[in-house]
Protein backbone atom coordinates (compact mmCIF):
# COMPACT_ATOMS: atom_id res chain seq x y z
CA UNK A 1 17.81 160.67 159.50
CA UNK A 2 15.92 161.41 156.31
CA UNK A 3 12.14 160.18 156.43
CA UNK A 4 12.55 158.65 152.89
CA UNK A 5 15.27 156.52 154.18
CA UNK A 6 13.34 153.93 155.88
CA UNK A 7 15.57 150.70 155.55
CA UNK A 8 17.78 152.76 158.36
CA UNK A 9 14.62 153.37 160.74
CA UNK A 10 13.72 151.69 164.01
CA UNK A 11 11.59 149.01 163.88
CA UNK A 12 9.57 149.94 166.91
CA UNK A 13 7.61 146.13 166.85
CA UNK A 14 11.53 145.14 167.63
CA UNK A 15 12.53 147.28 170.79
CA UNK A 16 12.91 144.16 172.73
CA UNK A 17 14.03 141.58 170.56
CA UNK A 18 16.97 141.30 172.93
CA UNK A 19 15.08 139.78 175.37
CA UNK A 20 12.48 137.15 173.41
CA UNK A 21 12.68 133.40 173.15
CA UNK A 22 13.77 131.93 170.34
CA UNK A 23 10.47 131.05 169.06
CA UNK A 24 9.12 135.03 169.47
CA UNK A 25 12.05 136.33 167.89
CA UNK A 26 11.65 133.90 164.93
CA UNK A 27 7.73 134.79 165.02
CA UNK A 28 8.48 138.34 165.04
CA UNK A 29 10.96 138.30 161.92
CA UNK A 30 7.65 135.92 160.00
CA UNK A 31 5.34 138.74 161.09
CA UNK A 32 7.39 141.54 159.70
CA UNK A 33 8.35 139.68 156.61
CA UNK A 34 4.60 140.02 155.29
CA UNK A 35 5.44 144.00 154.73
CA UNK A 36 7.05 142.50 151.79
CA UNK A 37 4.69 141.14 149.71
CA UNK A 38 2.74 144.49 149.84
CA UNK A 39 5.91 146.31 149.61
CA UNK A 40 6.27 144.26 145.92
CA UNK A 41 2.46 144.34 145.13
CA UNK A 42 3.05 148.40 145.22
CA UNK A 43 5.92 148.51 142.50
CA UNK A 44 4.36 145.23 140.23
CA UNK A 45 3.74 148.36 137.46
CA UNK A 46 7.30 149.70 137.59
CA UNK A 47 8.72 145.93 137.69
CA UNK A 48 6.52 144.80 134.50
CA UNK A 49 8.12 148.11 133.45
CA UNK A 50 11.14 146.57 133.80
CA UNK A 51 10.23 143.44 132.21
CA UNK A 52 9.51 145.57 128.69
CA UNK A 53 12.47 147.23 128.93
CA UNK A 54 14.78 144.55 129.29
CA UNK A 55 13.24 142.03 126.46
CA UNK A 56 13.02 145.19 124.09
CA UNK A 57 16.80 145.59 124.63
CA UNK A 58 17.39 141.85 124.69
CA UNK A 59 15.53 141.57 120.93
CA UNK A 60 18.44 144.58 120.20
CA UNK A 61 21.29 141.91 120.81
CA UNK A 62 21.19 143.99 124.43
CA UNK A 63 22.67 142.59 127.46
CA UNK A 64 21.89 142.62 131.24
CA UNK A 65 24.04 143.73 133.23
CA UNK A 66 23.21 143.84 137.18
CA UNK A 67 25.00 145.89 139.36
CA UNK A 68 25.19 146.00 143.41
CA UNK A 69 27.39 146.12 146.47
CA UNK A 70 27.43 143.84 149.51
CA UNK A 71 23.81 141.59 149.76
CA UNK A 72 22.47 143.09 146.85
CA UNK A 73 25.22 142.32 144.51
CA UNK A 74 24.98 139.00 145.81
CA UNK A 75 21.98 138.31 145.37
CA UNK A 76 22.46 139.60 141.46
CA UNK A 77 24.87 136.88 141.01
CA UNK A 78 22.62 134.56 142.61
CA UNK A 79 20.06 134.99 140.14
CA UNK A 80 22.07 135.52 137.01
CA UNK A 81 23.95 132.38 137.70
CA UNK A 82 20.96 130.29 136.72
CA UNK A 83 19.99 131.66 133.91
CA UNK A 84 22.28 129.93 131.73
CA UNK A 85 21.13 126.46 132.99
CA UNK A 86 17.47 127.70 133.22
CA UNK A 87 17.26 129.20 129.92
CA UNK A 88 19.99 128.81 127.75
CA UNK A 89 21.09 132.04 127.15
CA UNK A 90 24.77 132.89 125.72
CA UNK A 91 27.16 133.48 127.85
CA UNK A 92 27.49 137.46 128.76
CA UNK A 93 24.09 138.20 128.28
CA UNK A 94 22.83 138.15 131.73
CA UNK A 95 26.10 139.49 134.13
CA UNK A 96 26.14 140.59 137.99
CA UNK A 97 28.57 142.55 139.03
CA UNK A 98 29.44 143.18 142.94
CA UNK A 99 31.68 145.50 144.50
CA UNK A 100 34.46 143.92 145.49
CA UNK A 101 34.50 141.30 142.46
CA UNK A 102 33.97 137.45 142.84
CA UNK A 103 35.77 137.15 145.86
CA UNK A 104 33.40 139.45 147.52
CA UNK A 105 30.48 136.49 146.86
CA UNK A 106 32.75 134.54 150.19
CA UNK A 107 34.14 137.36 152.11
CA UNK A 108 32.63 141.20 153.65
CA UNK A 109 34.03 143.14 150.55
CA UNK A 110 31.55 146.21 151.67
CA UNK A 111 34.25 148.62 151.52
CA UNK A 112 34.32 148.77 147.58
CA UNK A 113 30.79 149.76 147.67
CA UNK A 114 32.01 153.62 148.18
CA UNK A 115 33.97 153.19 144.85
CA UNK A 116 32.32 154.89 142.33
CA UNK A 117 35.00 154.54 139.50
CA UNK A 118 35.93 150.95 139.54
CA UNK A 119 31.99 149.69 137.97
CA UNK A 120 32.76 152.52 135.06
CA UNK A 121 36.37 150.34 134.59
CA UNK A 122 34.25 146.75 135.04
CA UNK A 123 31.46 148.07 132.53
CA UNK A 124 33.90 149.35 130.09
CA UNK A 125 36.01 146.22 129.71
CA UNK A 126 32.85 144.42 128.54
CA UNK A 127 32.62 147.17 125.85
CA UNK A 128 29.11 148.66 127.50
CA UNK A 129 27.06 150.34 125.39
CA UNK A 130 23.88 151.85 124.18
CA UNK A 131 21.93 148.60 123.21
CA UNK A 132 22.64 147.13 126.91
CA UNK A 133 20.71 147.80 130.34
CA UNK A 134 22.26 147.97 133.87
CA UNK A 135 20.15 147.25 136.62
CA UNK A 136 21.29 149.20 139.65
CA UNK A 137 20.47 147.38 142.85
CA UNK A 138 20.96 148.82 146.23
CA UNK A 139 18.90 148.68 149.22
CA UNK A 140 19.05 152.26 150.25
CA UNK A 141 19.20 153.57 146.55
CA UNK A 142 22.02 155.58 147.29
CA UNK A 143 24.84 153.22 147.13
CA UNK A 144 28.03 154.85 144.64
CA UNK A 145 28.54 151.44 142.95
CA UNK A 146 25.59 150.97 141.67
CA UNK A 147 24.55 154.92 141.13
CA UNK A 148 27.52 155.46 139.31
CA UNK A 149 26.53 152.32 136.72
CA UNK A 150 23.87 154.30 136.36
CA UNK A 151 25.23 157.33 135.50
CA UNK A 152 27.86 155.89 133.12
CA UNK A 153 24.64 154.30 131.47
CA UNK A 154 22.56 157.08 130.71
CA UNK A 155 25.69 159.31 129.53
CA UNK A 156 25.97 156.02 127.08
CA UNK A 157 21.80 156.28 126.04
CA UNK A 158 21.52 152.90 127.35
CA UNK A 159 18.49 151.44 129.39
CA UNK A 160 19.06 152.11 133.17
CA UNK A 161 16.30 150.08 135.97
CA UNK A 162 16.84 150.61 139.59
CA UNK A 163 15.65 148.11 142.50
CA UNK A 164 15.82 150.03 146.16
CA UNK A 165 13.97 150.00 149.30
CA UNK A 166 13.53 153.58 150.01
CA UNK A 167 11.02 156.35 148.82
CA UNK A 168 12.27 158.89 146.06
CA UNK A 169 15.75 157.21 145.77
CA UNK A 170 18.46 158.99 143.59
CA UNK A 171 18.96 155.05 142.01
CA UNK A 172 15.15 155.62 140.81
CA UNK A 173 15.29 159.22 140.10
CA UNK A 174 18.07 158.75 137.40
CA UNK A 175 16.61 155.43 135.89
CA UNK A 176 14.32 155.03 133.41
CA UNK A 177 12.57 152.77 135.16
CA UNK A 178 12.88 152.70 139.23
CA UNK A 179 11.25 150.13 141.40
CA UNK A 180 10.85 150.98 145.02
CA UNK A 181 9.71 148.20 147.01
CA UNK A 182 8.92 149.77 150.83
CA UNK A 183 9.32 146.59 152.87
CA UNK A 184 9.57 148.82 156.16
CA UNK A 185 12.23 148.96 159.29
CA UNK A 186 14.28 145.79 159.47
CA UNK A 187 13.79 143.76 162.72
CA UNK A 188 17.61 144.78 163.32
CA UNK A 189 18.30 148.65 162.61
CA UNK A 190 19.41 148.98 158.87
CA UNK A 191 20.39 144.73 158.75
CA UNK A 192 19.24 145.22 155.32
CA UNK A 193 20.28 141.26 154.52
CA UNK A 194 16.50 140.64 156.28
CA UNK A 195 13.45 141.86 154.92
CA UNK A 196 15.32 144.62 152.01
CA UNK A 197 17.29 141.53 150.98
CA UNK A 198 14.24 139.02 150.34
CA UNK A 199 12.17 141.85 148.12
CA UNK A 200 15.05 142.13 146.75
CA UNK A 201 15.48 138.61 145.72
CA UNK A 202 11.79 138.22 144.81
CA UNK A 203 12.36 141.46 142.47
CA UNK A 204 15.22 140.01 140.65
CA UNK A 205 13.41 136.88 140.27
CA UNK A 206 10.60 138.62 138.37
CA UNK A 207 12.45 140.79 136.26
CA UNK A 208 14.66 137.96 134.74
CA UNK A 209 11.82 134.93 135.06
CA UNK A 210 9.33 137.41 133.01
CA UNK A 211 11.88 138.63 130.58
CA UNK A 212 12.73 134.99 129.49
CA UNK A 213 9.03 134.37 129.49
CA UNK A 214 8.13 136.83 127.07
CA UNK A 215 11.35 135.67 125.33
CA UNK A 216 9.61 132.46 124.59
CA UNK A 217 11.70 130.22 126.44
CA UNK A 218 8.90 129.16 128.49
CA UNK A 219 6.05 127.02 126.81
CA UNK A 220 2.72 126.73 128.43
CA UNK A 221 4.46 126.88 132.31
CA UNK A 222 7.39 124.32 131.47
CA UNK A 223 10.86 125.16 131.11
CA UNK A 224 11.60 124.63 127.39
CA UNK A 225 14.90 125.97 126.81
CA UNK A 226 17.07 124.33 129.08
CA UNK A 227 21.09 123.41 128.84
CA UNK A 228 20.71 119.31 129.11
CA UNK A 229 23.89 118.95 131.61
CA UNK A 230 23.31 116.30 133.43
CA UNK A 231 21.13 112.92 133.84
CA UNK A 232 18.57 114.67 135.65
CA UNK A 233 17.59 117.57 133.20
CA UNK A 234 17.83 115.37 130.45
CA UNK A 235 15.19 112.81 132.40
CA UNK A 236 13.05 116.23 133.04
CA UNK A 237 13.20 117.66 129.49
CA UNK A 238 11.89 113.96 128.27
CA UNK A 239 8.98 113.99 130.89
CA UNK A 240 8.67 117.74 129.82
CA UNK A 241 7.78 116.08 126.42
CA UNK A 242 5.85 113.50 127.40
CA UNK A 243 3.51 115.65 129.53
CA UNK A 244 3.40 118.37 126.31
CA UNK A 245 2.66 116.17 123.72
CA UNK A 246 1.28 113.19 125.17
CA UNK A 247 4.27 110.56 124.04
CA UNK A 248 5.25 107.33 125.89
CA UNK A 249 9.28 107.40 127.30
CA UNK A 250 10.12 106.09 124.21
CA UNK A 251 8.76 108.14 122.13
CA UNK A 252 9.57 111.00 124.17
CA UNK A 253 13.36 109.36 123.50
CA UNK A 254 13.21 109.10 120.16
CA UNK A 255 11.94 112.44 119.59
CA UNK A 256 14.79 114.04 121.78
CA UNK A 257 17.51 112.14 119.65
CA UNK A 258 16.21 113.50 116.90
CA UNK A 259 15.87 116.85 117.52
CA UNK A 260 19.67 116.55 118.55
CA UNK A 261 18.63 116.94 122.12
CA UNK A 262 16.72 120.81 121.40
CA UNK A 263 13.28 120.13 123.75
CA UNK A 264 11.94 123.08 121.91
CA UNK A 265 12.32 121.71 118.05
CA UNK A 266 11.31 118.26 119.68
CA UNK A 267 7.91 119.70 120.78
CA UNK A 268 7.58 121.33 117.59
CA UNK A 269 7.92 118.41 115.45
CA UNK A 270 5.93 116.20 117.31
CA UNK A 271 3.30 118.92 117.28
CA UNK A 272 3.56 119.82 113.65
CA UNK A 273 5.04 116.26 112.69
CA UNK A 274 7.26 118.19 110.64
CA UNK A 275 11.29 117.17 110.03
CA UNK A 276 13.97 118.58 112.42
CA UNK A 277 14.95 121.13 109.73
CA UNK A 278 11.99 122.68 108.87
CA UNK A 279 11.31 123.14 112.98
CA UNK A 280 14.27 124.85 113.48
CA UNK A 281 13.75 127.20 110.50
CA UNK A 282 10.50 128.63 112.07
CA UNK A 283 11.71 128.45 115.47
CA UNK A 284 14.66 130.75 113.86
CA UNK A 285 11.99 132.93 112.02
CA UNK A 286 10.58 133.45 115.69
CA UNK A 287 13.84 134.31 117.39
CA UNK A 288 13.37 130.63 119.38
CA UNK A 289 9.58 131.99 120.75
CA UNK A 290 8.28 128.05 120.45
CA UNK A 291 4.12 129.08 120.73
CA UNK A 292 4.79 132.03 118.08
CA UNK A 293 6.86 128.97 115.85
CA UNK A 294 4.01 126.52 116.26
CA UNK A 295 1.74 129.57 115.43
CA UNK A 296 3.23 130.67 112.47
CA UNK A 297 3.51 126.93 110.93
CA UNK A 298 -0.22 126.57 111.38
CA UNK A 299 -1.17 130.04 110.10
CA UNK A 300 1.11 129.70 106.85
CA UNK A 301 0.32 125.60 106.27
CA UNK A 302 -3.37 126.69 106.18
C-alpha cells in the first residue's frame, strides 16, 4: 500500500471497534471526525483557489460542472441541487455528474466508476468547452471517472479543480487547482462514506457558497437571490427585507410586489428610493452584484 494513499490505511485508534458499546463506537467515530477540520484548515488556500477560479469562469458565461463516482458523486449532486433554489442560477450552470447516472443517486452504481470513456460522452453532449470548469471529486484522487474529466478538460484549455483525500494525488497533479484535504484512516478500513465523505461535503459547500458570494448573490449574510417557490421563501425573502431595510410587513409587501417579486431590486429601491426600472438597470450594469449596484448609484448620483 502506497504511503500517500491514506484513506486505505488502518486506523490503528479502531483495532477493536468490533468489540465497543454502542456509545464508544459512536464516541470513537466523534473523536476521529475532528481530523477533519484540520484536514480542511490545511487546503483553505487551494479551496479559496478554487473559489477564484470558478467565479472568473462563471463572469466568462462558464459553467460548473462536478464530476465523481460512488459517495463523492453523490454528494456533488447533493450540493448542486440547491443551488438553483439558493441562488437562482440558470439551469446548467452548476451540474454533478456521477458514475452510473441518476439512478446511481438510489442504488450501488460503483462499478461505472472504472469507466473512463463514458464522462468524455456525458461532458460532450453538454457541448463542454474551454470557458467551463470540471471539478473532479474522488476520495482517493485516483478514481478514472473523475481523472478522465480531467483530462478531457485540460486537452479542451478549460479550468480543471480537484477535491481528494490523499497526498500528491494524480486528480491534483493534473488540475490547476488541487485541494487535498488529509482527514486520516477511516474508523472502518477505506469506508471512505465516513470521515473522506464529510470533508468532502464541507469542501463542496465552500467552493459553491463562496463562488455565489463573490457573485453577489449574497447581501450583507442574507440570501438575496433566491427562487420564491413556495409560501415559506416568499415569507423569508419579506422578513429578509424587513430586517435589511428596516420596513414594517407591509411595507416589506408592498415593496416585493413591486419589484415583481426580485428581493434584490426590492432592497435596492427601498435603499435608493429609486423606481423598479432604474434598480434593475444598475443591478444589470453590476452583473446582479446588489452592494456593487447600491455602490455605483451612490457614487454616480453624487
Amino acid at each position: 500500500m502506497s504511503k500517500n494513499n491514506v484513506t486505505e490505511t488502518i486506523n490503528l485508534n479502531s483495532l477493536t471497534i468490533d468489540e465497543m458499546k454502542p456509545i464508544d463506537i459512536v464516541t470513537l467515530m466523534l473523536e476521529e471526525d475532528k481530523a477533519i477540520q484540520h484536514g480542511v484548515k490545511q487546503a483553505l488556500p487551494n479551496i479559496a483557489k478554487a473559489v477564484d477560479l470558478v467565479v472568473e469562469q462563471w463572469k466568462k458565461k462558464g459553467r460548473v460542472f462536478v464530476v465523481g463516482a460512488g459517495t463523492s458523486g453523490r454528494l456533488g449532486v447533493l450540493d448542486a441541487v440547491e443551488l438553483g433554489p439558493t441562488f437562482s442560477i440558470e439551469d446548467n450552470r452548476w451540474i454533478a455528474l456521477v458514475a452510473g447516472g441518476k439512478d446511481a443517486m438510489w442504488s450501488p452504481l460503483e462499478q461505472h466508476e472504472d469507466d473512463e470513456s463514458i464522462i468524455i460522452n456525458e461532458l460532450k453532449s453538454y457541448s463542454f468547452n474551454e470557458k467551463d470548469v470540471v471539478i473532479g471529486v474522488s476520495a482517493s484522487g485516483s478514481t478514472p471517472y473523475s481523472v478522465s474529466a480531467i483530462k478531457y478538460a485540460k486537452q479542451l484549455g478549460a479550468t480543471t479543480i480537484s477535491i481528494s483525500c490523499n497526498h500528491d494525488t494524480i486528480s491534483s497533479k493534473l488540475s490547476d487547482c488541487g485541494i487535498e484535504i488529509i482527514a486520516g484512516p477511516e474508523v472502518i478500513r477505506g469506508s471512505t462514506r465516513l470521515k473522506a465523505g464529510t470533508a468532502q461535503k464541507i469542501t463542496l459547500n465552500m467552493i459553491s457558497t463562496a463562488s455565489m458570494i463573490r457573485l453577489g448573490k449574497v447581501y450583507q449574510n442574507q440570501m438575496v437571490d433566491m427562487q420564491l417557490i413556495n409560501r415559506k421563501l416568499v415569507k423569508r425573502a419579506e422578513q429578509t427585507l424587513m430586517d435589511l431595510v428596516n420596513v414594517s410587513q407591509e411595507e416589506a409587501t408592498d415593496l416585493m410586489t413591486k419589484s415583481n417579486g426580485d428581493l434584490k431590486v426590492a432592497i435596492f429601491i427601498s435603499l435608493t428610493k429609486t423606481k423598479t426600472n432604474q434598480a434593475m438597470q444598475y443591478l444589470e450594469k453590476e452583473d446582479g452584484h446588489l452592494k456593487n449596484a447600491i455602490a455605483t448609484y451612490f457614487k454616480e448620483d453624487n
